[in-house]
C-alpha atoms as a PDB file:
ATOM      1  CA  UNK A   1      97.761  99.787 102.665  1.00  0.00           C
ATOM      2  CA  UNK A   2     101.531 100.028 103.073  1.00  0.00           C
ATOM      3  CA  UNK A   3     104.610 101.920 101.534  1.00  0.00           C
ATOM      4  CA  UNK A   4     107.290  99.841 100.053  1.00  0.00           C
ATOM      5  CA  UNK A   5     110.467 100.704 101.302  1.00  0.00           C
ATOM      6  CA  UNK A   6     113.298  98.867  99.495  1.00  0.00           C
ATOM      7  CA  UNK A   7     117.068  98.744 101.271  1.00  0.00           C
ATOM      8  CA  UNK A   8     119.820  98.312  99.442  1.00  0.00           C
ATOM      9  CA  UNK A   9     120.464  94.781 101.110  1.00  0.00           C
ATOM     10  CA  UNK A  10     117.284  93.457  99.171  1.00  0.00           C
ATOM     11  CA  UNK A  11     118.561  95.347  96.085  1.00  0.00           C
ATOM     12  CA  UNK A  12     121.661  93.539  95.867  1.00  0.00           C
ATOM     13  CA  UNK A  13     119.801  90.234  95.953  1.00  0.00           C
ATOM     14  CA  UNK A  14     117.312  91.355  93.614  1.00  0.00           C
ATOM     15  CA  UNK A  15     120.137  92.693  90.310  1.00  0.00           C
ATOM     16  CA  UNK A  16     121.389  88.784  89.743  1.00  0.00           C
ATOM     17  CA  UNK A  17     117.865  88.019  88.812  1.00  0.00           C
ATOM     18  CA  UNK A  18     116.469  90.848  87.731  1.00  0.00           C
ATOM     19  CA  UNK A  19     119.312  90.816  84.860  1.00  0.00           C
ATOM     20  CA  UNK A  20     118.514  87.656  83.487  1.00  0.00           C
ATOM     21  CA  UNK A  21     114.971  87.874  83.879  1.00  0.00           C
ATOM     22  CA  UNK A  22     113.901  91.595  82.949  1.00  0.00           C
ATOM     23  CA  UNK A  23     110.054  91.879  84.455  1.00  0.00           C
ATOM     24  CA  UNK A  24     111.062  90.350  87.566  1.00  0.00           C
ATOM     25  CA  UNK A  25     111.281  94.269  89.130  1.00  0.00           C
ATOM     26  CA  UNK A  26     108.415  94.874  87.772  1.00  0.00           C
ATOM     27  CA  UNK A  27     106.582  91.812  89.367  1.00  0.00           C
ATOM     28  CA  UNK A  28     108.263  92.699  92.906  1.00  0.00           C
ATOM     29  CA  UNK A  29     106.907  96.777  92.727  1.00  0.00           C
ATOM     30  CA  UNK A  30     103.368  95.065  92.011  1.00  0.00           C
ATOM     31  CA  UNK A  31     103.597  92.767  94.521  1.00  0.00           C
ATOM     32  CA  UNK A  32     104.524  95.448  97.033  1.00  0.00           C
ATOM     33  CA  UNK A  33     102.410  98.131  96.086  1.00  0.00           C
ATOM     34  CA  UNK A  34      99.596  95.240  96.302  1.00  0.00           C
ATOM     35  CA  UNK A  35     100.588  94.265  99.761  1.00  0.00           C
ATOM     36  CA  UNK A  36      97.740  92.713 101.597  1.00  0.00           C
ATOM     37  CA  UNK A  37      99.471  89.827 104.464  1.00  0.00           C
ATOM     38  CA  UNK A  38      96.136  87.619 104.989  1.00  0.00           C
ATOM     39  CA  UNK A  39      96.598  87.157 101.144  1.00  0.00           C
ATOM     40  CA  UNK A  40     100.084  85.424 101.854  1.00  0.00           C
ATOM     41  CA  UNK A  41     101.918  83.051 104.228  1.00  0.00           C
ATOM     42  CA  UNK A  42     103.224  83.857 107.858  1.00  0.00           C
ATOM     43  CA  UNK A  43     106.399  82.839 108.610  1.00  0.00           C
ATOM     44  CA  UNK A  44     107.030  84.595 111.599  1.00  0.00           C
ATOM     45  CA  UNK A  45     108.479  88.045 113.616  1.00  0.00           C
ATOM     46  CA  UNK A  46     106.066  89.926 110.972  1.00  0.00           C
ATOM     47  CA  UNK A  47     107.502  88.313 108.290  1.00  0.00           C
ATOM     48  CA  UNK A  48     105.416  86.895 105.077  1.00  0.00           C
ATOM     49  CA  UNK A  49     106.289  84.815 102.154  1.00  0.00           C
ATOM     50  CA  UNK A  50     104.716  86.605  98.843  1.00  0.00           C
ATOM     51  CA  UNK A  51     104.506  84.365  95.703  1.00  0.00           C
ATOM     52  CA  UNK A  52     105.644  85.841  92.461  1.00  0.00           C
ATOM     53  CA  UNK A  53     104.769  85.424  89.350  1.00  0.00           C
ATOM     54  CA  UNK A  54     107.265  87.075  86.297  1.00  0.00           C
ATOM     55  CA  UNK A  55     106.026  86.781  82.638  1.00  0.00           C
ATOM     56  CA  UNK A  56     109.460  85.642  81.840  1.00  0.00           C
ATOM     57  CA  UNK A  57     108.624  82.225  83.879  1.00  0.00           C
ATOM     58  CA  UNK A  58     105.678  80.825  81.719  1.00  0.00           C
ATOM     59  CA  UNK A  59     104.817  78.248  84.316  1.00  0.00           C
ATOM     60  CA  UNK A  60     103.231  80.780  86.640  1.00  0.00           C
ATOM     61  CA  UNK A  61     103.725  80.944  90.252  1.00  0.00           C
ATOM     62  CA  UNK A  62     104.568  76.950  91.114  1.00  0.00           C
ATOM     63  CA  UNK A  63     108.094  77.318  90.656  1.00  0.00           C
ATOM     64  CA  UNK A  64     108.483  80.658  90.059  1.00  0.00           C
ATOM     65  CA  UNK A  65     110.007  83.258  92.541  1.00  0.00           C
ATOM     66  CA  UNK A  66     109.645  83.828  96.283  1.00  0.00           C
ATOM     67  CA  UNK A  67     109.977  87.049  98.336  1.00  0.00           C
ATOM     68  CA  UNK A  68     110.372  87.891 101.938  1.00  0.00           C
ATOM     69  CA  UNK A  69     108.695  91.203 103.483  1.00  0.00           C
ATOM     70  CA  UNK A  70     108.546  92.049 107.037  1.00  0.00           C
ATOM     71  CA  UNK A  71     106.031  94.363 107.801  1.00  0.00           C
ATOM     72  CA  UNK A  72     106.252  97.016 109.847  1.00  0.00           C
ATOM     73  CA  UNK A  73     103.004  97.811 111.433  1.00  0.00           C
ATOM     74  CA  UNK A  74     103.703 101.158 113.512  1.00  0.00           C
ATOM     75  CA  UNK A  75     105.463 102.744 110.364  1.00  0.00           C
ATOM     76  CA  UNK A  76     103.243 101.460 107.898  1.00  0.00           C
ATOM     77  CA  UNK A  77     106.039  99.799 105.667  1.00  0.00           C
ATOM     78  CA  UNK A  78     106.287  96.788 104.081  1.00  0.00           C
ATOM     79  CA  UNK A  79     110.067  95.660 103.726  1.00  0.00           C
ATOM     80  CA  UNK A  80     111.349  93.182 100.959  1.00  0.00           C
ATOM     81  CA  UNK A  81     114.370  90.775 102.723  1.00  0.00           C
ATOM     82  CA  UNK A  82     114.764  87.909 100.405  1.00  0.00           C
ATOM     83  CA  UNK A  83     114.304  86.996  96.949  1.00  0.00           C
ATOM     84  CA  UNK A  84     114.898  83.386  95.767  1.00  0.00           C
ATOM     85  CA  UNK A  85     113.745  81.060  92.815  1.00  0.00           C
ATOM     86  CA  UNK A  86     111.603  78.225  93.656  1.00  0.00           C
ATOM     87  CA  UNK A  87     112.735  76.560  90.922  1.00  0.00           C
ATOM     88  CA  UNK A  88     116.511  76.183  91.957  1.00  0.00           C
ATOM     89  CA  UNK A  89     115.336  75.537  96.145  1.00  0.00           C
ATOM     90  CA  UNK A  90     112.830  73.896  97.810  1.00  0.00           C
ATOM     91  CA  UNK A  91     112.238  76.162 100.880  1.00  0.00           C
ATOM     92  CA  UNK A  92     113.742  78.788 102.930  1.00  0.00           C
ATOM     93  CA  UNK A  93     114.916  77.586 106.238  1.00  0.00           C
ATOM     94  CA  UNK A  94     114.547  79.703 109.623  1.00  0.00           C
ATOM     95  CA  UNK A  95     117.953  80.318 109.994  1.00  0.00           C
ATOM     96  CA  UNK A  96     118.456  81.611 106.361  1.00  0.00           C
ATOM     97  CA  UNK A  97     115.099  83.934 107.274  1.00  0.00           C
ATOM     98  CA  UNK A  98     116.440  84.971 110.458  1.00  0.00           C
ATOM     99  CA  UNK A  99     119.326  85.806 108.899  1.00  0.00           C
ATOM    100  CA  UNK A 100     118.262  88.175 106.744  1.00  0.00           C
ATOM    101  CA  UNK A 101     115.728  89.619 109.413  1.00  0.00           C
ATOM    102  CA  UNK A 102     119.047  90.585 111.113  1.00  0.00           C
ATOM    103  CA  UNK A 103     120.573  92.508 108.549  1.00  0.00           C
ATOM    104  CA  UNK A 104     117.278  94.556 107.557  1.00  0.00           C
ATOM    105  CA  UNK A 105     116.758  95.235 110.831  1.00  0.00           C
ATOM    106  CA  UNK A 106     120.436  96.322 111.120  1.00  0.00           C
ATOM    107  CA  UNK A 107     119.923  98.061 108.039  1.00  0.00           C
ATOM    108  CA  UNK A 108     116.568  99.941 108.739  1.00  0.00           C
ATOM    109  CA  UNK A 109     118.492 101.097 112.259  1.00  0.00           C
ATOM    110  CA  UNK A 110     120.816 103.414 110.045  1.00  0.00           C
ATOM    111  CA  UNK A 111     117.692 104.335 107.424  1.00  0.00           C
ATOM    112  CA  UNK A 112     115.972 108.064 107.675  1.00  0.00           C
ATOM    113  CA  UNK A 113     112.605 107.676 107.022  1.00  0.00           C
END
């Protein structure tokens, strides 16, 4: 099992979204507290692609939201980087998911835990 550790780079991505639709930060703290990475796609570098599903979406999880986590094994954590709407994209590319690798790393650098 891991600890969710949310930066304030994901939170910042999150607020748009979670504003219009209002369980969608309650779907994500499920979702991480649930963490189990054979139950969702590899991307790469430790990172997984977790399928949402928000009760504000009635269509389920098809084009509902996606998240990023990285998971950090020796610390136990698992790490939200992205959030986007399936909806609105098709699919995240590698350099958008490098991307954002960058700046959590960057970001968990200057992070006490």
């Amino acid at each position: 099992m891991y600890q969710p550790l949310v930066l304030p780079y994901f939170r910042r991505q999150l607020e748009p979204h979670a504003s219009k639709y209002r369980h969608l930060k309650d779907a994500v703290a499920i979702a991480l507290d649930d963490f189990r990475k054979e139950q969702h796609a590899h991307v790469g570098h430790n990172v997984y692609k977790v399928r949402l599903r928000s009760k504000d979406i009635p269509r389920g999880k098809s084009k509902s939201f996606r998240m990023l986590v990285l998971v950090r094994e020796t610390e136990g954590y698992v790490v939200p980087m992205t959030l986007y709407f399936k909806g609105d994209r098709d699919d995240i590319t590698k350099k958008e998911v490098n991307r954002h690798l960058e700046n959590i790393l960057l970001e968990l650098q200057f992070t006490s835990l």
